[in-house]
Protein backbone atom coordinates (compact mmCIF):
# COMPACT_ATOMS: atom_id res chain seq x y z
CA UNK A 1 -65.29 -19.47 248.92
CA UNK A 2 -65.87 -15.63 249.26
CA UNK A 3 -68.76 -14.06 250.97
CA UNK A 4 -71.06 -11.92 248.88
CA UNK A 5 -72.42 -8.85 249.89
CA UNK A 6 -75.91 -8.02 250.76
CA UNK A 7 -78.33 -7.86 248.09
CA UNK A 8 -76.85 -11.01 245.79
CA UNK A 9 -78.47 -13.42 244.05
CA UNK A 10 -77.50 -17.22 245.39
CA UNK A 11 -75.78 -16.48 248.37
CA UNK A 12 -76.58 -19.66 249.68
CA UNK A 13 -75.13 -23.34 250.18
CA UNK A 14 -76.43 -25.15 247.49
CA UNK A 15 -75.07 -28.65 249.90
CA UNK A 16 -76.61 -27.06 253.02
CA UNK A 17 -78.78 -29.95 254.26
CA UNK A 18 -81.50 -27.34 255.43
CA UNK A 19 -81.51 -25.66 251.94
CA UNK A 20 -81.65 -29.49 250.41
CA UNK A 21 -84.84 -30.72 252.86
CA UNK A 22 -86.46 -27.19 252.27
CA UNK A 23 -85.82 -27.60 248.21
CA UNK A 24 -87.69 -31.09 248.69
CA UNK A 25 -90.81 -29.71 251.18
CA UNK A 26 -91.24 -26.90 248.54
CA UNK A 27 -91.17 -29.64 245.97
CA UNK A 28 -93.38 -31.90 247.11
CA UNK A 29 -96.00 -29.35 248.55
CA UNK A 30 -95.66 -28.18 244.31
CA UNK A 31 -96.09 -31.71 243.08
CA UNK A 32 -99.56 -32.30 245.08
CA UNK A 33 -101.00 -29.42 244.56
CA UNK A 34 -100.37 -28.73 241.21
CA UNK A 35 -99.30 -32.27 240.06
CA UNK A 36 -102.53 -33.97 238.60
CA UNK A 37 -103.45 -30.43 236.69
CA UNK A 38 -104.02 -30.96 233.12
CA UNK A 39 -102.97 -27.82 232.35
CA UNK A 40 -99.56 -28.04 233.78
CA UNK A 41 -97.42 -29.72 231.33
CA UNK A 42 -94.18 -28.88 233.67
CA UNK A 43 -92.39 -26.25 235.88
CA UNK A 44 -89.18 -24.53 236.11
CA UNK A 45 -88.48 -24.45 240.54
CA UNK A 46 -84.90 -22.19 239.46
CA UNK A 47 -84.77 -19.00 237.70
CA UNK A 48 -81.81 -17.67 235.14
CA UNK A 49 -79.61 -21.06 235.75
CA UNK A 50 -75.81 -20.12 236.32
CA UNK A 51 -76.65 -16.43 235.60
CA UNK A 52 -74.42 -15.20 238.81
CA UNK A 53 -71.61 -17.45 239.26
């Protein structure tokens, strides 16, 4: 692939094992706290999907 300089969006590995197990804590710490709400009908965890390929 080719680097991107400073100040991209998603310069990250989405298949990075840290980035996956810190996508799941964030997740699950989301999902318990917010999870049983009844005024949460769902969430969005990405923002402008595929926006800066």
């Amino acid at each position: 692939g080719n680097p991107r300089k400073f100040g991209s969006r998603r310069h990250y590995c989405f298949s990075h094992q840290g980035y996956i197990q810190d996508c799941e804590r964030i997740t699950r710490v989301l999902a318990d706290r917010y999870g049983a709400d009844p005024r949460i009908h769902a969430w969005q965890i990405d923002n402008e999907y595929g926006c800066h390929d």
